[in-house]
N, C-alpha and C. Protein backbone atom coordinates (compact mmCIF):
# COMPACT_ATOMS: atom_id res chain seq x y z
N UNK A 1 208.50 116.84 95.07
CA UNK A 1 209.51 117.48 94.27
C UNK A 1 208.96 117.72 92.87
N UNK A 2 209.07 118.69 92.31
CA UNK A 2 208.40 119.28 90.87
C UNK A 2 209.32 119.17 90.16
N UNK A 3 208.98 118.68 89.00
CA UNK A 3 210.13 118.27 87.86
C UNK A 3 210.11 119.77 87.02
N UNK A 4 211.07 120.02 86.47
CA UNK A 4 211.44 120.93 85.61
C UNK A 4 211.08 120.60 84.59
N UNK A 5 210.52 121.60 84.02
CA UNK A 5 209.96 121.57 82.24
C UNK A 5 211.31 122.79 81.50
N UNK A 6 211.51 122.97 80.59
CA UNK A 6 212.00 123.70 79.73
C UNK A 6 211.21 123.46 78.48
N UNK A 7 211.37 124.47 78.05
CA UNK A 7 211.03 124.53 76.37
C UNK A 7 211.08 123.51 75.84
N UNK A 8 212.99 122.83 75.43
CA UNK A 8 212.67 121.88 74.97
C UNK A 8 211.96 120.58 75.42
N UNK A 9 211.86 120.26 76.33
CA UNK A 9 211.29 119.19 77.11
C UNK A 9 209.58 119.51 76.71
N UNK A 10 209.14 120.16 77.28
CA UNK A 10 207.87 121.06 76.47
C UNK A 10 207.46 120.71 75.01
N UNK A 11 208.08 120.81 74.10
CA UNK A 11 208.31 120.85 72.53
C UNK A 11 208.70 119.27 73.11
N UNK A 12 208.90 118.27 73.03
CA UNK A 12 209.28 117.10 72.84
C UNK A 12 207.98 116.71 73.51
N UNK A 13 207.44 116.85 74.57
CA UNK A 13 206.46 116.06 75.00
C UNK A 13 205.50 115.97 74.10
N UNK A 14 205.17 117.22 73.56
CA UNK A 14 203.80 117.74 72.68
C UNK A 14 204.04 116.63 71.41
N UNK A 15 205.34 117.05 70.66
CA UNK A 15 205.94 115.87 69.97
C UNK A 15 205.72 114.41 69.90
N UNK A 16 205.47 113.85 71.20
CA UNK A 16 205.38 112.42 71.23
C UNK A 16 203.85 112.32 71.34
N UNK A 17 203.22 113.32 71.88
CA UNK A 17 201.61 113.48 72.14
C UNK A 17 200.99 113.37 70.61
N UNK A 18 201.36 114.03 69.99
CA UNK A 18 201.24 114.66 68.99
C UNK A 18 201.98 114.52 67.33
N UNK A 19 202.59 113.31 66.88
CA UNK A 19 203.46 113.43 66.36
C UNK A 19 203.79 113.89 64.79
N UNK A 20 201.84 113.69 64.21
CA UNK A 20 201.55 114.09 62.81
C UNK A 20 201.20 115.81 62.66
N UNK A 21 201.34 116.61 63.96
CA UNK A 21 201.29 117.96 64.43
C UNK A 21 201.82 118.84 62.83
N UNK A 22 201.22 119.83 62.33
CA UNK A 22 202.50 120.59 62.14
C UNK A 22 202.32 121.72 62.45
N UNK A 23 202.31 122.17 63.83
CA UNK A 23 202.56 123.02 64.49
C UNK A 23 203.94 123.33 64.76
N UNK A 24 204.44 125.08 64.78
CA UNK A 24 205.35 125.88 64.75
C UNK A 24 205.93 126.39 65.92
N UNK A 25 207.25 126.20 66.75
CA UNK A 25 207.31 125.88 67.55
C UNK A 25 208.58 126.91 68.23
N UNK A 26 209.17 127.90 66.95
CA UNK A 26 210.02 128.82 66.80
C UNK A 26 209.92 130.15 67.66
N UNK A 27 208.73 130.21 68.22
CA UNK A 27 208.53 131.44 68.98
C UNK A 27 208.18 130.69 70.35
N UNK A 28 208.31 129.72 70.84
CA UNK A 28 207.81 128.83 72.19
C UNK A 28 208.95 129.72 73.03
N UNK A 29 208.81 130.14 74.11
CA UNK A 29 209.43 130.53 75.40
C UNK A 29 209.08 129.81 76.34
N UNK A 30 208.94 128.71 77.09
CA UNK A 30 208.14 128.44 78.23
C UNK A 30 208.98 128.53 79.27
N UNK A 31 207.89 129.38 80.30
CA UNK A 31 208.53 129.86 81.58
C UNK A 31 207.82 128.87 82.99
N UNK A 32 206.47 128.92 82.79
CA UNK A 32 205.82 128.65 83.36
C UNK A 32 203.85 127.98 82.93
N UNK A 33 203.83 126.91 83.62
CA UNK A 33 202.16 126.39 83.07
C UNK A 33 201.16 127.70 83.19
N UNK A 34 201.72 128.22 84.07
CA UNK A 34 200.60 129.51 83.84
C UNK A 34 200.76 130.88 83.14
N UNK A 35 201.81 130.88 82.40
CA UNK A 35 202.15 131.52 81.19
C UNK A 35 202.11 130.86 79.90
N UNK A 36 201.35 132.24 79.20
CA UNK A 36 200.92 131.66 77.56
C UNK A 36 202.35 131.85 76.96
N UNK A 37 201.92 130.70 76.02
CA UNK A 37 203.06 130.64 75.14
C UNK A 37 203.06 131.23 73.70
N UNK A 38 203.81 130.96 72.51
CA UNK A 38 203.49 131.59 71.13
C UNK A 38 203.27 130.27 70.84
N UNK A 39 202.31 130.33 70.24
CA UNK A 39 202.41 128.99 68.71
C UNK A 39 201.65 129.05 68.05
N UNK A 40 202.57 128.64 66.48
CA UNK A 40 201.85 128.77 65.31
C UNK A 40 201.57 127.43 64.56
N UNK A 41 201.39 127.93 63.46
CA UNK A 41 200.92 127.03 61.83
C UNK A 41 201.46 127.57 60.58
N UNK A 42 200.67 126.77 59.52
CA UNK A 42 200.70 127.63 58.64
C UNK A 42 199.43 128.73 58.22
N UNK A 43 198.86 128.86 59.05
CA UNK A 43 198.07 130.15 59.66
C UNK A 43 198.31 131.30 60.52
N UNK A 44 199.01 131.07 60.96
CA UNK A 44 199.43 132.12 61.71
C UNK A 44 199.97 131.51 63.10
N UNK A 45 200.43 132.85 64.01
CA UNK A 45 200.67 132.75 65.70
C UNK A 45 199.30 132.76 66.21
N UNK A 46 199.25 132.03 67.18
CA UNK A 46 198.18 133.21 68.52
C UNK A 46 199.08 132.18 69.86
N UNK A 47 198.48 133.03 70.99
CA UNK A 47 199.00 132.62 72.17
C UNK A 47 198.16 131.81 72.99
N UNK A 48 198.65 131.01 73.66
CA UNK A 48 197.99 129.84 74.39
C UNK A 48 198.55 129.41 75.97
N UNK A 49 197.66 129.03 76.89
CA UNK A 49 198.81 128.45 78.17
C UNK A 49 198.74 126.81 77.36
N UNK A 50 200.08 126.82 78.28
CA UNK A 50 200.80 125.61 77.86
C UNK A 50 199.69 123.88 78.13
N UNK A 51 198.98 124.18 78.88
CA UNK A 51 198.51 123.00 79.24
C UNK A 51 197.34 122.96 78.22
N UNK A 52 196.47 124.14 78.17
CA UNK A 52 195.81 123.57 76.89
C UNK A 52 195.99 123.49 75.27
N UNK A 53 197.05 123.69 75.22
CA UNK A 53 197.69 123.37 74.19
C UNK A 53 197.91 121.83 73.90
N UNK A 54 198.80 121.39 75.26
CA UNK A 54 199.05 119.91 75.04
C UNK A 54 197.76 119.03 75.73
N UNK A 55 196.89 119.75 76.17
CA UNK A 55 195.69 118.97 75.56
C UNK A 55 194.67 119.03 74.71
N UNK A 56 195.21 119.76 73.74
CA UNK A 56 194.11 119.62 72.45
C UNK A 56 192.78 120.67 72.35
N UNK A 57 193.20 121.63 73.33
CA UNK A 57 191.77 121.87 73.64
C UNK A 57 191.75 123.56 73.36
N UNK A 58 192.65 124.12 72.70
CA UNK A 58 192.98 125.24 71.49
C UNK A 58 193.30 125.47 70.52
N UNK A 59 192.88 125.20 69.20
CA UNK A 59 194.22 124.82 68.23
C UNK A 59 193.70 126.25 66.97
N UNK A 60 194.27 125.84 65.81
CA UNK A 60 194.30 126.59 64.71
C UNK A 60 192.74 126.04 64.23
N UNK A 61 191.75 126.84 63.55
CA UNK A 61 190.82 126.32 63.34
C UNK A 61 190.56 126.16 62.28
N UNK A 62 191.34 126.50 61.17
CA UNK A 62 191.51 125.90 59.94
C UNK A 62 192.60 124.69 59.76
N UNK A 63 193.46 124.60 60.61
CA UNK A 63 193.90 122.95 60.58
C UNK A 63 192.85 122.37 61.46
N UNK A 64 192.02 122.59 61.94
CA UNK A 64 191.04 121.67 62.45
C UNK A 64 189.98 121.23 61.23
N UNK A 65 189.21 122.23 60.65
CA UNK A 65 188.65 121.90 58.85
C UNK A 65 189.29 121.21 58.33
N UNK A 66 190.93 121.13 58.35
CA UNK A 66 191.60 120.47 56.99
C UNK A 66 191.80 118.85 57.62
N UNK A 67 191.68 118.60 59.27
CA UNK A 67 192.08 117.22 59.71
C UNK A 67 190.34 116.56 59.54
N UNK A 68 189.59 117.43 59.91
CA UNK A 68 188.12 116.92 59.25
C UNK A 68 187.89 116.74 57.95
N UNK A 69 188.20 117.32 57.17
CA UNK A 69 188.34 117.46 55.97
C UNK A 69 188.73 116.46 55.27
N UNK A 70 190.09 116.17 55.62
CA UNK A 70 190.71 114.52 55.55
C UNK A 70 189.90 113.51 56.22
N UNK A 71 189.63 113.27 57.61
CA UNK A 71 189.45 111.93 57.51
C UNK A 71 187.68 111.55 56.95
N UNK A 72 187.21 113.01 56.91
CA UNK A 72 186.15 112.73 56.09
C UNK A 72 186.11 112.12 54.63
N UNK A 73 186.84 112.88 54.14
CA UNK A 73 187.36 111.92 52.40
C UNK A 73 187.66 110.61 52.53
N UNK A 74 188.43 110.33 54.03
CA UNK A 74 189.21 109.00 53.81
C UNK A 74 187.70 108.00 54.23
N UNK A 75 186.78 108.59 54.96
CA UNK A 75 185.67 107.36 55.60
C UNK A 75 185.24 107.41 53.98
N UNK A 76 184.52 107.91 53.17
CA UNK A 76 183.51 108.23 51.98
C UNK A 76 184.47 107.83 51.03
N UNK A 77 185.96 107.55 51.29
CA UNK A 77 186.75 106.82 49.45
C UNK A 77 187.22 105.60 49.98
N UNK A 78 186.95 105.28 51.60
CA UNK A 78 187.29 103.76 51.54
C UNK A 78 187.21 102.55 51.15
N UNK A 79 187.62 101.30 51.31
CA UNK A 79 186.65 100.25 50.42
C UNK A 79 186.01 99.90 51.36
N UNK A 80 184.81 99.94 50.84
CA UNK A 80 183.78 98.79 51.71
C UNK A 80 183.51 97.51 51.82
N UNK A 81 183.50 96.42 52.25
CA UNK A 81 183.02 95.19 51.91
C UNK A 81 181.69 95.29 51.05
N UNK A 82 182.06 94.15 49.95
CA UNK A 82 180.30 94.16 49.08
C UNK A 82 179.51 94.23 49.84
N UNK A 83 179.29 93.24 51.01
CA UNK A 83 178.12 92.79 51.67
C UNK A 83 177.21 94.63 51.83
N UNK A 84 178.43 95.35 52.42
CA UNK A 84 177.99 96.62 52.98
C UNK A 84 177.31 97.36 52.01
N UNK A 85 177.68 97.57 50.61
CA UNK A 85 176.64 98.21 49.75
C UNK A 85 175.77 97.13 49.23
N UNK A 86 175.34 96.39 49.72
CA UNK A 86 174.02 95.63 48.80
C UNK A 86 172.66 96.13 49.68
């Protein structure tokens, strides 16, 4: 028996997958896993199927720079133990 997805169910899963996301979620239609969906940023739309979306494996590629971006600052301004810089 195949469980039903809807949109929102869709949008909530990604949600719990995902929860520091800020992906745009206003143009989502989901009909089917093998229909692309809309989703945006604050970059723009482009279209995607649904499954690689909720696995990570299409995204915006300037929120991908800016999540590198971050946790790169955060390794290089952390504290280190003394021992580690002597």
């Amino acid at each position: 028996m195949y469980k039903i997805i809807t949109t929102e169910i869709f949008i909530k899963n990604y949600k719990q997958k995902y929860p520091n996301s800020n992906s745009i979620f206003d143009r989502i239609k989901y009909f089917s896993s093998k229909e692309k969906i809309e989703i945006g940023c604050d970059h723009g739309y482009w279209n995607i199927l649904p499954s690689d979306f909720i696995n990570g494996k299409c995204s915006c590629k300037e929120c991908d720079v800016n999540d590198i971006e971050i946790s790169y600052h955060y390794y290089m301004t952390k504290d280190l133990p003394k021992d580690a810089t002597e």
